[in-house]
C-alpha atoms as a PDB file:
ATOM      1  CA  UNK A   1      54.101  63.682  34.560  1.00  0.00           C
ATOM      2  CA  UNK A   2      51.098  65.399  36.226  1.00  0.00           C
ATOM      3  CA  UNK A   3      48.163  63.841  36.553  1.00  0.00           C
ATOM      4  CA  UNK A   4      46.691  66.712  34.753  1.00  0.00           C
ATOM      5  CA  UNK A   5      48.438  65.423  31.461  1.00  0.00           C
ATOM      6  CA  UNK A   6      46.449  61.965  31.174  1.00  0.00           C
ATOM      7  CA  UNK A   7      42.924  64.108  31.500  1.00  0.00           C
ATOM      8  CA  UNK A   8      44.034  66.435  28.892  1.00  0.00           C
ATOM      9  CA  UNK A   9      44.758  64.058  26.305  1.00  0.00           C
ATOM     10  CA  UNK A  10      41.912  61.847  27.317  1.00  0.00           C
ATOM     11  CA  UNK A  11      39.572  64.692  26.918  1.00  0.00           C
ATOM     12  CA  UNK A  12      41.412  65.845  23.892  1.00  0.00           C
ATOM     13  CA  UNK A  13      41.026  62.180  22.181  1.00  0.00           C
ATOM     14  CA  UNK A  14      37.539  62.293  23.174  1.00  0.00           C
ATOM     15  CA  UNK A  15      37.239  65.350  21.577  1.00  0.00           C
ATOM     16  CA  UNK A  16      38.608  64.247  18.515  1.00  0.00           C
ATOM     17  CA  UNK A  17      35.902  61.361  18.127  1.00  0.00           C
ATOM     18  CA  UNK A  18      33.576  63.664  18.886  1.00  0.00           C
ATOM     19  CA  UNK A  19      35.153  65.691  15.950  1.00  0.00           C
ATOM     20  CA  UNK A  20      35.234  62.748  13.558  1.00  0.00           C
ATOM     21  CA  UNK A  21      31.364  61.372  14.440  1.00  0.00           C
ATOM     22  CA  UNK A  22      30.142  64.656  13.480  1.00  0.00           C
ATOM     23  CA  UNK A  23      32.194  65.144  10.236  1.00  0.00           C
ATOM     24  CA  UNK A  24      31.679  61.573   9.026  1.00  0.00           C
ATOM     25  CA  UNK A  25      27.970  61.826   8.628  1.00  0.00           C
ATOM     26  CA  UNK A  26      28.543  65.368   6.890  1.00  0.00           C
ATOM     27  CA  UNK A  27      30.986  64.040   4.433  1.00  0.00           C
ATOM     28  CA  UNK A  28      28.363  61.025   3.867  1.00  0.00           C
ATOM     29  CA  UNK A  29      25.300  63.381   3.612  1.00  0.00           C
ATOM     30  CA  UNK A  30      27.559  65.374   1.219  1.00  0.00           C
ATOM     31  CA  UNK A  31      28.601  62.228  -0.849  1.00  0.00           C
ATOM     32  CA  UNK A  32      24.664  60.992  -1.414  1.00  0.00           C
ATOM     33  CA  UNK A  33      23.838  64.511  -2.391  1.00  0.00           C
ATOM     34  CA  UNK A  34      26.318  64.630  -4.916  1.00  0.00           C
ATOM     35  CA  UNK A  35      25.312  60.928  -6.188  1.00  0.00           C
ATOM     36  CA  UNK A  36      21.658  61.937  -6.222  1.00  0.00           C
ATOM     37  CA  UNK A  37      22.672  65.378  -7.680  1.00  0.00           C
ATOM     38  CA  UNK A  38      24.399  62.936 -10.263  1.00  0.00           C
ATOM     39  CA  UNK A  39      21.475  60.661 -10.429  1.00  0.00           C
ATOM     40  CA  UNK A  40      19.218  63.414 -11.298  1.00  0.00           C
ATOM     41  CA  UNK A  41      21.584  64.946 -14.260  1.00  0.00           C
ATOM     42  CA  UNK A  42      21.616  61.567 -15.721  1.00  0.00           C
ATOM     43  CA  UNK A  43      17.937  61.254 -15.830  1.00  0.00           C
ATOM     44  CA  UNK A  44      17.589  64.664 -16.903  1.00  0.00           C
ATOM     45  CA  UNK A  45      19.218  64.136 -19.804  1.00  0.00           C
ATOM     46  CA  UNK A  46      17.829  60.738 -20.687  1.00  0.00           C
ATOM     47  CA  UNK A  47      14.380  62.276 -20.851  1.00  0.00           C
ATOM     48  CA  UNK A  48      15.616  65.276 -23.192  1.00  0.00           C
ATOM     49  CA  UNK A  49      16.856  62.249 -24.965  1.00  0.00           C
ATOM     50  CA  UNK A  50      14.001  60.845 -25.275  1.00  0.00           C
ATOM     51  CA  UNK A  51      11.949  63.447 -26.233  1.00  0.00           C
ATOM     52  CA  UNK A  52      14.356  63.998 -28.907  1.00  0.00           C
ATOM     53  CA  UNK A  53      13.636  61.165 -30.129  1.00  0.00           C
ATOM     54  CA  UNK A  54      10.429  61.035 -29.868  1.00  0.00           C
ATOM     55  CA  UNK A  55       9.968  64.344 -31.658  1.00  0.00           C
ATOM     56  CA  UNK A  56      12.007  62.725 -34.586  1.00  0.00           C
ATOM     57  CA  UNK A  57       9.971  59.582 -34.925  1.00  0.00           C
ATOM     58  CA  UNK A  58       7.263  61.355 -35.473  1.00  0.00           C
ATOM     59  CA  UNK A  59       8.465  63.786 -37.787  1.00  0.00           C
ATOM     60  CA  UNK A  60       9.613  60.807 -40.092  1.00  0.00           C
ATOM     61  CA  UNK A  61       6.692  59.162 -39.363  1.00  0.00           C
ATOM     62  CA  UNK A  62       4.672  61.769 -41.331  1.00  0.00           C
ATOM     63  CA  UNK A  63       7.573  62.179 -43.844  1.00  0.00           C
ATOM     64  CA  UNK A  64       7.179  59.060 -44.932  1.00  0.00           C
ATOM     65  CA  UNK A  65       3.403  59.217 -45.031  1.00  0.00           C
ATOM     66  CA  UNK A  66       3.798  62.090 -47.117  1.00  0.00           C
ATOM     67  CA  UNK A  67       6.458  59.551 -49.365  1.00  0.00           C
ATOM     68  CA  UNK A  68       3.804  57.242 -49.736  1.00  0.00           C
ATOM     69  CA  UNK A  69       1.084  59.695 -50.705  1.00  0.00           C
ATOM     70  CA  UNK A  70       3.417  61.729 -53.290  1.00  0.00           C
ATOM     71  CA  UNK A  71       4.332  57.982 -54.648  1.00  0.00           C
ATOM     72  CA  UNK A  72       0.515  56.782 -55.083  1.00  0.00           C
ATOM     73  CA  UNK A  73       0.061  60.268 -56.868  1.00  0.00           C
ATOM     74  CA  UNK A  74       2.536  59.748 -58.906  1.00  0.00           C
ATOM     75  CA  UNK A  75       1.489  56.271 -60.188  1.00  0.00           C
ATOM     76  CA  UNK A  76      -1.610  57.447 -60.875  1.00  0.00           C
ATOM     77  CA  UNK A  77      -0.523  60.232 -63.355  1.00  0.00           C
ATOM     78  CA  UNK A  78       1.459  57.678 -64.711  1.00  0.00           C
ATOM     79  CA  UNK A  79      -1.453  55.354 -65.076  1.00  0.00           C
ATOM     80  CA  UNK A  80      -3.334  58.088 -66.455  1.00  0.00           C
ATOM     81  CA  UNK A  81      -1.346  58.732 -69.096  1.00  0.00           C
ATOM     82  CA  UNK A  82      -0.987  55.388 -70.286  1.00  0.00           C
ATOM     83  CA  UNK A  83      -4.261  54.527 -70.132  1.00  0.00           C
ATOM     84  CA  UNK A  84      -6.273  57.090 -72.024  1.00  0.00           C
ATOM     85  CA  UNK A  85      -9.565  55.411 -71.061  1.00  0.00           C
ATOM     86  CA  UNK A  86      -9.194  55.542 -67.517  1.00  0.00           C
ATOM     87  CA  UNK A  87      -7.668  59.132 -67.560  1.00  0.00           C
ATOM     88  CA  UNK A  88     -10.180  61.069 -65.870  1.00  0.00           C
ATOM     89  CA  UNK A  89     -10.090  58.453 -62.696  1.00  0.00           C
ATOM     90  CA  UNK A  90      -6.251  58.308 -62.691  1.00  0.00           C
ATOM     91  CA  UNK A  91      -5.731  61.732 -63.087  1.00  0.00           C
ATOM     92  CA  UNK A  92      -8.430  63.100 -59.932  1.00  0.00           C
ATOM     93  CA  UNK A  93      -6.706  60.195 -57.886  1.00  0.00           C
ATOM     94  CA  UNK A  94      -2.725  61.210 -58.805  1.00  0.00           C
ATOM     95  CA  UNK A  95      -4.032  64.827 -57.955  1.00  0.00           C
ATOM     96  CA  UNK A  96      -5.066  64.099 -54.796  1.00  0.00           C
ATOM     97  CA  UNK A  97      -2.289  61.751 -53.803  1.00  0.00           C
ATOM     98  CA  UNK A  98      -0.018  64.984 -54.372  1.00  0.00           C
ATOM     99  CA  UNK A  99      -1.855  67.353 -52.819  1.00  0.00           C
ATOM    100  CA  UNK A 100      -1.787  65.616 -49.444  1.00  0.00           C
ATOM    101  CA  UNK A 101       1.583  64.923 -50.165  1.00  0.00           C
ATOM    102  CA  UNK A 102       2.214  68.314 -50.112  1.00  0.00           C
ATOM    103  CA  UNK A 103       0.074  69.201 -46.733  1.00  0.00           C
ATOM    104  CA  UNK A 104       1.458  66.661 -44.992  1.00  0.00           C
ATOM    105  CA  UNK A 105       5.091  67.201 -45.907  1.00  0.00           C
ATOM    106  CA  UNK A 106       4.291  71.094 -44.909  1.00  0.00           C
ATOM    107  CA  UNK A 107       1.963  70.974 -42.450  1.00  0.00           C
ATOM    108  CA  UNK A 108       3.955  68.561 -40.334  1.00  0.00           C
ATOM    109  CA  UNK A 109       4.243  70.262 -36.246  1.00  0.00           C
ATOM    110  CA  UNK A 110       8.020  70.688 -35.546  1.00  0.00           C
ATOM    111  CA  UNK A 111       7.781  70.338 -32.174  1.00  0.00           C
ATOM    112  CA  UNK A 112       5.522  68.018 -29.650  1.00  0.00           C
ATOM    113  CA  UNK A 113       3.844  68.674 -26.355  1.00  0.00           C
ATOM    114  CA  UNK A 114       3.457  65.773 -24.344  1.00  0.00           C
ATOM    115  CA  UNK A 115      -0.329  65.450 -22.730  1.00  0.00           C
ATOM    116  CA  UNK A 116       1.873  65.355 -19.429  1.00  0.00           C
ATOM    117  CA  UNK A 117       3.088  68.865 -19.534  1.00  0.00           C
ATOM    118  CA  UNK A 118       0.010  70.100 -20.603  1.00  0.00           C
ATOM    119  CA  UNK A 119      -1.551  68.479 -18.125  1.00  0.00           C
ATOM    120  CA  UNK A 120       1.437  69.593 -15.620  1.00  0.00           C
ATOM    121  CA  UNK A 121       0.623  73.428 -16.589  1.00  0.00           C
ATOM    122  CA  UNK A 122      -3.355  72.995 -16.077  1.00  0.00           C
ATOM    123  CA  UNK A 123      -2.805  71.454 -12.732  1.00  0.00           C
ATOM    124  CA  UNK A 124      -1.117  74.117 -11.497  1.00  0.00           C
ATOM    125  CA  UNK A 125      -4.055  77.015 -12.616  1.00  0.00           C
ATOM    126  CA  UNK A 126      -6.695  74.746 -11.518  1.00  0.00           C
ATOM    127  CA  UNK A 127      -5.229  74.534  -8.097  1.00  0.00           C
ATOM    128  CA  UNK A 128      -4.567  78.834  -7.951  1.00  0.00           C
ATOM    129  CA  UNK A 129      -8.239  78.897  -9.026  1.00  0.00           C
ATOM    130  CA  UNK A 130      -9.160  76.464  -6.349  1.00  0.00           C
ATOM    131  CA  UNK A 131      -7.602  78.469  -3.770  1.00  0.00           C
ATOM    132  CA  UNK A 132      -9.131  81.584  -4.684  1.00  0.00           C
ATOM    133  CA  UNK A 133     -13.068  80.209  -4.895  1.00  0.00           C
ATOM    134  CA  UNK A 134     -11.987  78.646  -1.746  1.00  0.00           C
ATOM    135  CA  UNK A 135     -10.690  81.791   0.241  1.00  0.00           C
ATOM    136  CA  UNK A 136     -13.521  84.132  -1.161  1.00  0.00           C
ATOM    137  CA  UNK A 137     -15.802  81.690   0.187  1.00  0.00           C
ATOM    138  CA  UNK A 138     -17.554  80.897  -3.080  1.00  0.00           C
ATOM    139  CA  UNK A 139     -19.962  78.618  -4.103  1.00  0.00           C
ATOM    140  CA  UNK A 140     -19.488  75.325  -6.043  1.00  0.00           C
ATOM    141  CA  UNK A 141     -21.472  76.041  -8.892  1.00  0.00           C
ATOM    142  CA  UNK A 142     -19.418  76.890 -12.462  1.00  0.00           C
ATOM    143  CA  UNK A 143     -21.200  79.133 -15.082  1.00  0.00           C
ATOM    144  CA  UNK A 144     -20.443  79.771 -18.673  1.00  0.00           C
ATOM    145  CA  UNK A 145     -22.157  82.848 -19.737  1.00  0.00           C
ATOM    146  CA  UNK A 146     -21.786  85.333 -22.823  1.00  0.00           C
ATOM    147  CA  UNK A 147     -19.598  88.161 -21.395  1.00  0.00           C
ATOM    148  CA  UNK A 148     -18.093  91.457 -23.270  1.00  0.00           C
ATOM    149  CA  UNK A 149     -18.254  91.829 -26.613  1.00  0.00           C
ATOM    150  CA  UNK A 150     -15.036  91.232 -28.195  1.00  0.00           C
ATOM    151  CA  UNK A 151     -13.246  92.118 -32.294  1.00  0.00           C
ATOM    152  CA  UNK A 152     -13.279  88.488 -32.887  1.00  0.00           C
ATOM    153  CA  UNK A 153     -17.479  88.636 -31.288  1.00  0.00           C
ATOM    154  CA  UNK A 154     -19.330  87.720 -27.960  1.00  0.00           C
ATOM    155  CA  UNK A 155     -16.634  86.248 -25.321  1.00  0.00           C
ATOM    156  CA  UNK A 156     -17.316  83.602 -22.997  1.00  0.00           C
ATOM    157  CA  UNK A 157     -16.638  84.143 -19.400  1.00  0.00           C
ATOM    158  CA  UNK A 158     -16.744  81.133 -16.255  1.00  0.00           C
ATOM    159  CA  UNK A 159     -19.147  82.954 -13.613  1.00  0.00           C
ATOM    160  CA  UNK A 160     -18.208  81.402  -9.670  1.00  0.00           C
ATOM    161  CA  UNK A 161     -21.564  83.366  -7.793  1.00  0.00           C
ATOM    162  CA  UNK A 162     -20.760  84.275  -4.262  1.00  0.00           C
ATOM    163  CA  UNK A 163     -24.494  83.202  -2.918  1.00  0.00           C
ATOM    164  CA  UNK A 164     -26.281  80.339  -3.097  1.00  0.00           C
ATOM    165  CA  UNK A 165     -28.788  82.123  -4.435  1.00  0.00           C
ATOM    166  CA  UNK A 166     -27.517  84.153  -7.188  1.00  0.00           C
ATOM    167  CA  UNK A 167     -28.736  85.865  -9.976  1.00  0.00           C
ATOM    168  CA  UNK A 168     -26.817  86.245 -13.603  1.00  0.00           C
ATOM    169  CA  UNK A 169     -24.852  89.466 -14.254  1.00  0.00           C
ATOM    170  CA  UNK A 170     -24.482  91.855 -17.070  1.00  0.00           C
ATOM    171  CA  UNK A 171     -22.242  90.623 -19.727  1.00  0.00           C
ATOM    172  CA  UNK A 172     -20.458  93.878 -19.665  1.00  0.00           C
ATOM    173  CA  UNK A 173     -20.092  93.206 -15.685  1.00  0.00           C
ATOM    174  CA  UNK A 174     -18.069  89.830 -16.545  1.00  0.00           C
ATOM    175  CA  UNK A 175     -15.290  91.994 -17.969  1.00  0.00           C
ATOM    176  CA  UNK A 176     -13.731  92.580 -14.166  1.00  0.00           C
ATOM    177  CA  UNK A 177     -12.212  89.253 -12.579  1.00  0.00           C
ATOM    178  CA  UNK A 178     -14.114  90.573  -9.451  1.00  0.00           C
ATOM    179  CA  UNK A 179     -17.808  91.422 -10.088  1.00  0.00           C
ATOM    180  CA  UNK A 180     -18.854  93.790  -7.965  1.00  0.00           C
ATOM    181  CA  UNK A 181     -22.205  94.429  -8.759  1.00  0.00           C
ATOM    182  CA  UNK A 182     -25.180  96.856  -6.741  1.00  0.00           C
ATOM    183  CA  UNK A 183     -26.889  93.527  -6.375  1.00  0.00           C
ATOM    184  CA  UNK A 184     -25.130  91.260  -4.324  1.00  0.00           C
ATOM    185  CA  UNK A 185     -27.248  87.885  -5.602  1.00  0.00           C
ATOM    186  CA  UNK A 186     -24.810  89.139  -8.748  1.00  0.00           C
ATOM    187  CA  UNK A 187     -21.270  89.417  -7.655  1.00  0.00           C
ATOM    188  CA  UNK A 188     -18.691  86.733  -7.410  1.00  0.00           C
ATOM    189  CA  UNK A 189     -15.576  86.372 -10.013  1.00  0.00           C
ATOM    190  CA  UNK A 190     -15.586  85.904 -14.019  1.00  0.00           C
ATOM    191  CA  UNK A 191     -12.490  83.972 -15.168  1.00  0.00           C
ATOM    192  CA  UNK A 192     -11.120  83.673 -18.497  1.00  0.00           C
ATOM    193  CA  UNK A 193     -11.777  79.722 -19.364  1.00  0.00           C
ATOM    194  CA  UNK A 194      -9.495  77.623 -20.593  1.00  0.00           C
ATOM    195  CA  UNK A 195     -11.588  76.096 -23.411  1.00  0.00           C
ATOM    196  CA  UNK A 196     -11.706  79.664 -24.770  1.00  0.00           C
ATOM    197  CA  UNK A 197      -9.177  79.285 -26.804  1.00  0.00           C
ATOM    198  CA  UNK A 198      -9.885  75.936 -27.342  1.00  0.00           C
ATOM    199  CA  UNK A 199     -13.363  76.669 -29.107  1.00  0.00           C
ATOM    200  CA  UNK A 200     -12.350  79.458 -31.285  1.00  0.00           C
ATOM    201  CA  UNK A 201      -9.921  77.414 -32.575  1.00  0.00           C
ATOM    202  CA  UNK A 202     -12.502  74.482 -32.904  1.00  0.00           C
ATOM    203  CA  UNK A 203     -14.632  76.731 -34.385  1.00  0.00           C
ATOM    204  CA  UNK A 204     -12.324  78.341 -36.966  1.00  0.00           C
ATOM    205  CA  UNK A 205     -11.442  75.279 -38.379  1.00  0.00           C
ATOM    206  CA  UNK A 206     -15.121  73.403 -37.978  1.00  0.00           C
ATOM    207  CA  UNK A 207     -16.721  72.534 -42.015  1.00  0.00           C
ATOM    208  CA  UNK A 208     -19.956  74.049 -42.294  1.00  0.00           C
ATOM    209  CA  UNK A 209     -21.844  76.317 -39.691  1.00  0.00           C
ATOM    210  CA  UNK A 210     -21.913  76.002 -35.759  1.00  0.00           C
ATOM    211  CA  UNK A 211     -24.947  74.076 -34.210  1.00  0.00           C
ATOM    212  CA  UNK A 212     -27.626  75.934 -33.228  1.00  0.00           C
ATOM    213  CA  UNK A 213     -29.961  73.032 -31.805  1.00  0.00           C
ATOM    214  CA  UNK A 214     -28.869  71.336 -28.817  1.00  0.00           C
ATOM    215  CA  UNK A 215     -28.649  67.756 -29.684  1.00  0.00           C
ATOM    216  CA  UNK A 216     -26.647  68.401 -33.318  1.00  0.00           C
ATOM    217  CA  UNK A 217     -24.416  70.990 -31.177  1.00  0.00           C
ATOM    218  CA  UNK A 218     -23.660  67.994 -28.806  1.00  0.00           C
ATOM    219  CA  UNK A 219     -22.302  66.301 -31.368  1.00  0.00           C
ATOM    220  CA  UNK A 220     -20.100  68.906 -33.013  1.00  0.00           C
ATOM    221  CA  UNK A 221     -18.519  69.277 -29.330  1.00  0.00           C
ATOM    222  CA  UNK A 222     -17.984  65.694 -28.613  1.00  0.00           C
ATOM    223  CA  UNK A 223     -16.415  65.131 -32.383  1.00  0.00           C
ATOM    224  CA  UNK A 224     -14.025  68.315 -31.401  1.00  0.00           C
ATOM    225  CA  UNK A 225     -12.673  66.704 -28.133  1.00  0.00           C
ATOM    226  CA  UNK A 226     -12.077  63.394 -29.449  1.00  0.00           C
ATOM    227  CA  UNK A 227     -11.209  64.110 -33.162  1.00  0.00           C
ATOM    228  CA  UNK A 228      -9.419  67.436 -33.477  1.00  0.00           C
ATOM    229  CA  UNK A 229      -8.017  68.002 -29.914  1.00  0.00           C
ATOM    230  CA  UNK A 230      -7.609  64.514 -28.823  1.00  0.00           C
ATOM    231  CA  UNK A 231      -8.500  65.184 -25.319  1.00  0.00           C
ATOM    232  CA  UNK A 232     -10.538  62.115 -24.714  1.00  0.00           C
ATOM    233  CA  UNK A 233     -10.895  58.963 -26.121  1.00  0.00           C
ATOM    234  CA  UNK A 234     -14.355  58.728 -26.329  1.00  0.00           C
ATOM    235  CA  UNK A 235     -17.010  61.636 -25.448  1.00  0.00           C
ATOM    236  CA  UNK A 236     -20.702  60.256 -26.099  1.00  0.00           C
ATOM    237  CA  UNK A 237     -23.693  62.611 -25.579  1.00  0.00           C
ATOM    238  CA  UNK A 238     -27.010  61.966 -24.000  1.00  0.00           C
ATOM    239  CA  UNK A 239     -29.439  65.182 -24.844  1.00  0.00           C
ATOM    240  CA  UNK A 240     -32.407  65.385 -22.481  1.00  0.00           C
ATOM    241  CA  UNK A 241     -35.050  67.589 -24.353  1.00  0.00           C
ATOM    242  CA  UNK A 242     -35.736  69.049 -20.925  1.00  0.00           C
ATOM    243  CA  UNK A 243     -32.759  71.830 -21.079  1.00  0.00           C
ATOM    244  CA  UNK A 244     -29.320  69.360 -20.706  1.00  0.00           C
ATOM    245  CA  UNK A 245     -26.902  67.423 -22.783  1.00  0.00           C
ATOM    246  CA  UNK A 246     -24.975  64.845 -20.322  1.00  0.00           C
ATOM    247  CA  UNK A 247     -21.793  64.155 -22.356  1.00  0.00           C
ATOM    248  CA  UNK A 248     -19.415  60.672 -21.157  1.00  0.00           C
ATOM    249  CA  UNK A 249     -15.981  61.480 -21.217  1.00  0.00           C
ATOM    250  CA  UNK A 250     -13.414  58.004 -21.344  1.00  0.00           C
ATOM    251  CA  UNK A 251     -10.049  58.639 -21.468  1.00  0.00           C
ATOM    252  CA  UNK A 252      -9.223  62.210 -20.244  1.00  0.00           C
ATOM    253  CA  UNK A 253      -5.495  63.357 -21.610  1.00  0.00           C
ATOM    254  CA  UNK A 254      -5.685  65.963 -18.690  1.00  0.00           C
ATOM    255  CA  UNK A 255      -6.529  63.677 -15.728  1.00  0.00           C
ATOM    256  CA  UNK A 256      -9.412  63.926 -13.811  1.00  0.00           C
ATOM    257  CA  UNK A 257     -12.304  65.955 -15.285  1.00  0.00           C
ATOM    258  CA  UNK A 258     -14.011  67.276 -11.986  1.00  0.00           C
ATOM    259  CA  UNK A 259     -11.172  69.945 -10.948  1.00  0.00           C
ATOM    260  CA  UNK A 260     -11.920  73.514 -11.913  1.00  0.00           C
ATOM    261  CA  UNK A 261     -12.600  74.821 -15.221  1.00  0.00           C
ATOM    262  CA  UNK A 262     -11.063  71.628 -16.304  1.00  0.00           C
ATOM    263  CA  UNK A 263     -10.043  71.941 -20.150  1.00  0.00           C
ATOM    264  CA  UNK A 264     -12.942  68.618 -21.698  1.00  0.00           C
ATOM    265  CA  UNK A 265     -15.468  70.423 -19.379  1.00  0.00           C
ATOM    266  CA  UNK A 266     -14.380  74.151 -20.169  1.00  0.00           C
ATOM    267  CA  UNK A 267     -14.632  73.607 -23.938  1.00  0.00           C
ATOM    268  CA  UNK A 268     -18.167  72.057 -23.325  1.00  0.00           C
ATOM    269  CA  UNK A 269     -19.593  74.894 -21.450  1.00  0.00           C
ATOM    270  CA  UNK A 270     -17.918  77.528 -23.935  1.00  0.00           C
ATOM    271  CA  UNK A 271     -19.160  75.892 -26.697  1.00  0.00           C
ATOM    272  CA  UNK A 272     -22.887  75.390 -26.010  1.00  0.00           C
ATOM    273  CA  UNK A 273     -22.459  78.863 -23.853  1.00  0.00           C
ATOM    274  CA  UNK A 274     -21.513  80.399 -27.793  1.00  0.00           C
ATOM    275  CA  UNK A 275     -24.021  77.635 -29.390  1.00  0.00           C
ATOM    276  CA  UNK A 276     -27.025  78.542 -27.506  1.00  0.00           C
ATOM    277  CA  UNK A 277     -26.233  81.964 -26.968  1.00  0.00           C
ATOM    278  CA  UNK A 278     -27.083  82.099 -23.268  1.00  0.00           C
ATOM    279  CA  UNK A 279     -26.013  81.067 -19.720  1.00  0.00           C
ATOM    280  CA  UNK A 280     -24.678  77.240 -18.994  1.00  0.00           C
ATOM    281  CA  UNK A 281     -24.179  75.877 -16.063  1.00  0.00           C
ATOM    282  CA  UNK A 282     -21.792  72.286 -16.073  1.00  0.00           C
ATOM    283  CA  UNK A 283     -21.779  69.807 -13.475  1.00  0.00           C
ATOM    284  CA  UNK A 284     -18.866  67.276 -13.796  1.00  0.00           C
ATOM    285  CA  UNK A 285     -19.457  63.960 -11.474  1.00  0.00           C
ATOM    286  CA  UNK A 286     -17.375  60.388 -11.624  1.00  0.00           C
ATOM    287  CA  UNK A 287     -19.296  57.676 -13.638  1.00  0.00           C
ATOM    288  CA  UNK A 288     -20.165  54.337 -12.221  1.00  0.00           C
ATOM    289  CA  UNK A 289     -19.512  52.420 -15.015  1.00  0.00           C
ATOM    290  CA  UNK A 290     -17.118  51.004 -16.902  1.00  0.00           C
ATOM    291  CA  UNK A 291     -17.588  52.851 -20.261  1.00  0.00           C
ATOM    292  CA  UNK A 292     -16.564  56.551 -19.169  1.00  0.00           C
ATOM    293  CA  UNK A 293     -14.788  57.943 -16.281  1.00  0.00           C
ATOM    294  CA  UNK A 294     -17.071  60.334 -15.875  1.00  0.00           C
ATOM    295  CA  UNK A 295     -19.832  62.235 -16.668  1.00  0.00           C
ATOM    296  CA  UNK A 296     -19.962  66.160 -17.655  1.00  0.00           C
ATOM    297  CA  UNK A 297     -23.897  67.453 -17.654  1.00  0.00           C
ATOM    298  CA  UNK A 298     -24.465  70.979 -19.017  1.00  0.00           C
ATOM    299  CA  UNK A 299     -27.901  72.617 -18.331  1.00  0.00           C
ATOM    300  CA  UNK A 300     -29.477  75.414 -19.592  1.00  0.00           C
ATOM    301  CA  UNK A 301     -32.468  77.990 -19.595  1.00  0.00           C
ATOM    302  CA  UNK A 302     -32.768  78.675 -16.036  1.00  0.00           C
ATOM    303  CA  UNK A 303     -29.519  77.029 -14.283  1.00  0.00           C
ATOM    304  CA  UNK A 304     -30.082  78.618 -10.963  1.00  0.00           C
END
């Protein structure tokens, strides 16, 4: 045997170490993929699960509210009837127990958004937006003004001025994203807010006329984010007679209040931008104290 023959299969057992030490990790890295792949699958279907489920507790949840209702309204007829001098009572109180019966059998949501995803999909605009003040080299102040007029009446557009010191456009200027005006104290970008929709359907639904002085309008507003929309928790205004309402928000379902165009803070501006039928400026800073997170202060008359 040549001495030849003991390097080559020395070299060629070497090699085939080499081969294994660099396969082994592969086939490793490909077995945790696979189990995380796995992993992943499993969770994703636990959540669906669970949504599921949630979904269906509620719906029986307001079933059985509507049960309860249709049962009291019942009773009531039935008292009504038997008791001749009580009729009138019986008979208003039976009616109403079925008639809310009846909404809420009817009127129950089939399906439920969790503050989470909604939260999820604002997150992701607010950060575009960000990008694009930031890039055009805009300033920090956010402006709700009366834009184009629209079938449904006067829209509300969020004004980002380019200068410091700016002056307000045309409404019909706010109906380009860019505004590009003669006068450059007037250009910047107009942005379709997100408490747009928000408002008009606050407003659609709201008993009685919209607020036209500051302080009652406040109110309205704060009543609409807690009660109908259930963004917050708690929204308590402060209106200064000197041109500002300083409304504290507790309990954001959106996360922090102070990002752009934000949904609590958008649906302020909008709706004392449509209340007061002129320009708004909002100003959203963390609160120091324990009572509210923080603290969104719209201005008016002469913002800049």
């Amino acid at each position: 045997m040549s001495e030849s023959e003991p390097r080559d299969r020395a070299t060629d057992a070497d090699e085939e170490v080499t081969d294994a030490e660099s396969i082994e990790p592969d086939e490793e890295g490909s077995t945790e993929s696979a189990e995380l792949a796995a992993q992943v699958d499993v969770l994703r279907e636990e959540n669906q699960r669970l949504r599921e489920e949630y979904a269906r507790a509620r719906r029986t949840q307001y079933r059985r509210t509507a049960l309860a209702l249709a049962a009291v309204g019942l009773l009531a007829t039935l008292g009504g009837v038997a008791l001749p001098d009580s009729r009138t009572v019986l008979f208003a109180l039976g009616g109403t127990g079925l008639f809310a019966a009846a909404l809420t059998r009817y009127l129950t949501p089939e399906q439920f958004i969790s503050a989470s995803v909604g939260e999820g999909i604002y997150g992701s605009l607010a950060a575009t937006e960000a990008a694009l003040v930031a890039e055009l080299g805009l300033q920090d102040e956010r402006l709700y003004l009366p834009g184009p007029d629209t079938p449904n009446g006067v829209s509300i557009r969020l004004f980002v001025p380019q200068q410091s010191e700016y002056d307000l456009p045309s409404p019909s200027a706010l109906d380009s994203v860019f505004v590009v005006a003669d006068d450059e104290a007037e250009r910047g970008v107009a942005l379709h807010p997100s408490g747009g929709p928000l408002f008009a359907e606050f407003r659609r639904t709201l008993s009685g006329s919209l607020a036209d002085e500051p302080g009652a309008l406040a109110a309205q507003l704060a009543d609409g984010l807690v009660e109908q929309f259930e963004l917050a928790r708690s929204a308590t205004p402060d209106y200064d007679e000197a041109g500002q309402v300083t409304i504290a928000i507790d309990g954001s379902a959106y996360g922090a209040i102070d990002r752009i165009d934000h949904p609590v803070a958008s649906f302020l501006g909008v709706g004392f931008a449509a209340g007061l039928e002129q320009a708004v400026a909002v100003e959203t800073t963390a609160a120091d104290g324990d009572r509210a997170d923080f603290l969104v202060t719209c201005s008016w008359d002469d913002p800049t």
